[in-house]
C-alpha atoms as a PDB file:
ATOM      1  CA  UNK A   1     118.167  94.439 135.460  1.00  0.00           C
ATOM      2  CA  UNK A   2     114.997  93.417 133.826  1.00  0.00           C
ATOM      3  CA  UNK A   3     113.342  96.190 132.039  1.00  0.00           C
ATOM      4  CA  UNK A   4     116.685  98.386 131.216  1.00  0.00           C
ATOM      5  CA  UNK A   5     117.650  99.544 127.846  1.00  0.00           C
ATOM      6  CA  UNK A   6     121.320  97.608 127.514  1.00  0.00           C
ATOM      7  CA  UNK A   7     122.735  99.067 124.492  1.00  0.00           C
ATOM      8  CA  UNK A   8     121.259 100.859 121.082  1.00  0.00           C
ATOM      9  CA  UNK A   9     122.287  99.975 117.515  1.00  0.00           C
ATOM     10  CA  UNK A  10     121.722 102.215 114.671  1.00  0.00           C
ATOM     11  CA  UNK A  11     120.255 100.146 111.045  1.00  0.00           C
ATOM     12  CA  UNK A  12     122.111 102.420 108.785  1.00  0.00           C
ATOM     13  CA  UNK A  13     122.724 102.462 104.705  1.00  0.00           C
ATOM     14  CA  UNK A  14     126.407 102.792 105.749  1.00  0.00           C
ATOM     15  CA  UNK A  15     127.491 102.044 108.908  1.00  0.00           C
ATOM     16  CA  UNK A  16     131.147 103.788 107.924  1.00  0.00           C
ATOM     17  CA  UNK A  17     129.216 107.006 107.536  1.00  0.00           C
ATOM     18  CA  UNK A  18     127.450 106.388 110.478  1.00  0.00           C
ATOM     19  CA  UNK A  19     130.522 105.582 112.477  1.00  0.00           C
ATOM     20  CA  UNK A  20     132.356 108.754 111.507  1.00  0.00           C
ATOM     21  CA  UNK A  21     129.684 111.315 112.011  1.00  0.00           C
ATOM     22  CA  UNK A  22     128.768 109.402 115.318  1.00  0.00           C
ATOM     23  CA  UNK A  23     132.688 109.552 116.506  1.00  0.00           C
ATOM     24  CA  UNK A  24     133.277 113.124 115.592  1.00  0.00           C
ATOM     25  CA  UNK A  25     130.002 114.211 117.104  1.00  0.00           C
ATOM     26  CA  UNK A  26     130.369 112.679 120.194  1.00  0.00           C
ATOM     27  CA  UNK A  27     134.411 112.371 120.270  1.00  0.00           C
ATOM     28  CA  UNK A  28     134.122 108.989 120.926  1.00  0.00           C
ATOM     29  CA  UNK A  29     135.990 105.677 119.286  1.00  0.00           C
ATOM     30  CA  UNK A  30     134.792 102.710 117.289  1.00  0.00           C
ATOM     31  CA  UNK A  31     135.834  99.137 118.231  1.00  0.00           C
ATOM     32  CA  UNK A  32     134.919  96.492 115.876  1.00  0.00           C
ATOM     33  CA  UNK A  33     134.313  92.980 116.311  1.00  0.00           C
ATOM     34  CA  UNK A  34     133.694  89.826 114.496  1.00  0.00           C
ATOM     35  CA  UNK A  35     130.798  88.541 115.384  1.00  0.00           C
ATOM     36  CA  UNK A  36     129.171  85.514 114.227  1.00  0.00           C
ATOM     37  CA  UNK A  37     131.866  85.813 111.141  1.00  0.00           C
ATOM     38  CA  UNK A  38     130.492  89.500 110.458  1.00  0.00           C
ATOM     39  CA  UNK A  39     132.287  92.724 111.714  1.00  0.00           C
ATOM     40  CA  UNK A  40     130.782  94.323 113.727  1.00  0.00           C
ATOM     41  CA  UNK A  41     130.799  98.491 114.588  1.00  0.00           C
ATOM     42  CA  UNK A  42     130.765  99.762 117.980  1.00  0.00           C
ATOM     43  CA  UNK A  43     130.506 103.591 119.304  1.00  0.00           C
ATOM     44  CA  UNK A  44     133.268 103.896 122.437  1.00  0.00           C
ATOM     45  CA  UNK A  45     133.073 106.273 124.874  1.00  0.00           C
ATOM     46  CA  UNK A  46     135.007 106.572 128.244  1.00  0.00           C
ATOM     47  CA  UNK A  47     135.232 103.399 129.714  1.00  0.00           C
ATOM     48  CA  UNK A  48     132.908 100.953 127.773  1.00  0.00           C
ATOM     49  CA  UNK A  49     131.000 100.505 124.326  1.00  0.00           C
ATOM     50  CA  UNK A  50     127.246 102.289 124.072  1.00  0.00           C
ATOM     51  CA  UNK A  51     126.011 101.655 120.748  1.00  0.00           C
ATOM     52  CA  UNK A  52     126.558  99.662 117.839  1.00  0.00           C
ATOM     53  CA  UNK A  53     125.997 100.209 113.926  1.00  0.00           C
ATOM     54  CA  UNK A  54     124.041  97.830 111.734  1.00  0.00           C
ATOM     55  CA  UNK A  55     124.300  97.551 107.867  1.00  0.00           C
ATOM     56  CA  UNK A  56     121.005  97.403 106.064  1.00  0.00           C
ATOM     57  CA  UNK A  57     120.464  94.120 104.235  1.00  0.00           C
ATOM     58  CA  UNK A  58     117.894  93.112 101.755  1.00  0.00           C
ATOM     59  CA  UNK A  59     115.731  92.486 104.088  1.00  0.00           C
ATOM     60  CA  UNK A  60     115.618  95.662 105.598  1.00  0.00           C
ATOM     61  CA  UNK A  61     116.743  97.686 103.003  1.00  0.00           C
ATOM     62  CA  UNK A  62     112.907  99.640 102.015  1.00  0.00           C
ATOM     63  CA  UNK A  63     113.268 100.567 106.463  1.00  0.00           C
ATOM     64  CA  UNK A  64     114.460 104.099 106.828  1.00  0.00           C
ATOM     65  CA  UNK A  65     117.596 104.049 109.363  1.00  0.00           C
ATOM     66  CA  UNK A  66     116.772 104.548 113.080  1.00  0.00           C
ATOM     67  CA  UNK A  67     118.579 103.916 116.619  1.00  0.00           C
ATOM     68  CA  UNK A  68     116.561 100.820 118.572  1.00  0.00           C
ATOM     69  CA  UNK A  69     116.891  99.892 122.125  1.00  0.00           C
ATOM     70  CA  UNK A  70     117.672  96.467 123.395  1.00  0.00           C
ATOM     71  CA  UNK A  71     115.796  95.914 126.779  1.00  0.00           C
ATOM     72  CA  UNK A  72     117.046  93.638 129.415  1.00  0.00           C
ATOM     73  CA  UNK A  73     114.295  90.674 130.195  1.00  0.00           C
ATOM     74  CA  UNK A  74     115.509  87.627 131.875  1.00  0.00           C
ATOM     75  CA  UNK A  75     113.438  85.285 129.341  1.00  0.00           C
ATOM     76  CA  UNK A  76     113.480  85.809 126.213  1.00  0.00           C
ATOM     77  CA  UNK A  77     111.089  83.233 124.953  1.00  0.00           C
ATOM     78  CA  UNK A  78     108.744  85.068 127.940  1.00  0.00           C
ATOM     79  CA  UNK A  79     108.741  87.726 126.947  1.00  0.00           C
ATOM     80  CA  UNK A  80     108.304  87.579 123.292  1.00  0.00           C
ATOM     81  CA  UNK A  81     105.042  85.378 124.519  1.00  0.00           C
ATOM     82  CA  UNK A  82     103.858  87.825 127.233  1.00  0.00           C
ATOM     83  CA  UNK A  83     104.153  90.660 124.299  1.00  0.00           C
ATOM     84  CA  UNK A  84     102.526  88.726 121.479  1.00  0.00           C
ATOM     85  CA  UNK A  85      99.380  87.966 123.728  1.00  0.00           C
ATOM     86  CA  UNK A  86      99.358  91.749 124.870  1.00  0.00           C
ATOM     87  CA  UNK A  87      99.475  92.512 120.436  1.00  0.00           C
ATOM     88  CA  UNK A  88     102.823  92.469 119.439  1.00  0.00           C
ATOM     89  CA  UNK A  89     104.251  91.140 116.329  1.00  0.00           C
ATOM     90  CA  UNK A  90     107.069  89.895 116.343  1.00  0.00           C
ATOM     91  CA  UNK A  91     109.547  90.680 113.363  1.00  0.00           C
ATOM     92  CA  UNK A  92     112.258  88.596 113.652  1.00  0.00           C
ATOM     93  CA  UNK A  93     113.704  85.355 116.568  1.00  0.00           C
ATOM     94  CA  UNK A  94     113.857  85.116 119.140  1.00  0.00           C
ATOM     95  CA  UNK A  95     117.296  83.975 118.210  1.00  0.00           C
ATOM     96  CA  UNK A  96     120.744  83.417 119.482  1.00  0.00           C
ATOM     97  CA  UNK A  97     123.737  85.501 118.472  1.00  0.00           C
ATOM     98  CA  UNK A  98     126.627  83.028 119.104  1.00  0.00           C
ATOM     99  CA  UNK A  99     126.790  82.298 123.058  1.00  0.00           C
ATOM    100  CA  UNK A 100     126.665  86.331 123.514  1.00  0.00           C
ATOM    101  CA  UNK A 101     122.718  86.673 123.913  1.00  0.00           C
ATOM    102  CA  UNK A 102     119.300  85.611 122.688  1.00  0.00           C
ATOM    103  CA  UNK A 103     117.027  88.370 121.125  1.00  0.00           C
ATOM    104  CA  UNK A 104     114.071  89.331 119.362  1.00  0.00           C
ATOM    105  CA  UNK A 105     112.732  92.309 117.171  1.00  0.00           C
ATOM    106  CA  UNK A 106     109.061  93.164 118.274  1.00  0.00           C
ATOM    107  CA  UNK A 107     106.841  95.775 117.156  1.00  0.00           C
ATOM    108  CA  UNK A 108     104.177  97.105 119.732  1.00  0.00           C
ATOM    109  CA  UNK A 109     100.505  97.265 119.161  1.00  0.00           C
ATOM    110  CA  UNK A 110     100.724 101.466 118.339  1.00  0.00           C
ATOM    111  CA  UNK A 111     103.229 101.197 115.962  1.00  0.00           C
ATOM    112  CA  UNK A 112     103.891  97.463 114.105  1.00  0.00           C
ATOM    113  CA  UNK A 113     106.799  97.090 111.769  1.00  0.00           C
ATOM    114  CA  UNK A 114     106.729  95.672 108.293  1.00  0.00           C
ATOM    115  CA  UNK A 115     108.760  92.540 108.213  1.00  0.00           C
END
């Protein structure tokens, strides 16, 4: 599976917006979830959940709102490495969200994201 895009999340002003136009567009559901003591938005359609909304925070709160893949790697520590060396930056982890998954926010060498 290494190398897929697993899922998308939208960072959104207002992921209740987001989540309506998103549901009515693509007559799908949202399921939310707690996680890590914050709810959590996701976009349902057919059998299983696609997507998933974030809420801008301070920290992100000057970045306009865009969709951004999550890519299946089997190490995340790796990978961040491998990237960095090849001119990444990393923006944020590589950190754990509960037992669920480890992750990181990199920017590639074309295009690098403010942090």
């Amino acid at each position: 599976m290494a190398g897929k895009i697993v899922w998308h999340e939208l960072l959104t002003d207002d992921v209740v917006v987001a989540a309506r136009f998103y549901t009515e567009l693509l007559d799908a559901e949202i399921e939310t979830a707690t996680v890590d003591g914050h709810e959590y938005r996701m976009l349902k359609n057919g059998e299983g959940n696609h997507a998933g909304f974030v809420q801008k925070d301070e920290a992100t709160a000057q970045v306009p709102s865009h969709w951004y893949p999550y890519v299946h790697v089997d190490d995340v520590d790796a990978s961040v490495g491998k990237a960095r060396a090849l001119g990444a930056q990393l923006v944020h982890g590589p950190a754990d969200v509960g037992d669920m998954l480890r992750f990181a926010v990199l920017g590639d060498p074309q295009h690098r994201p403010s942090a």
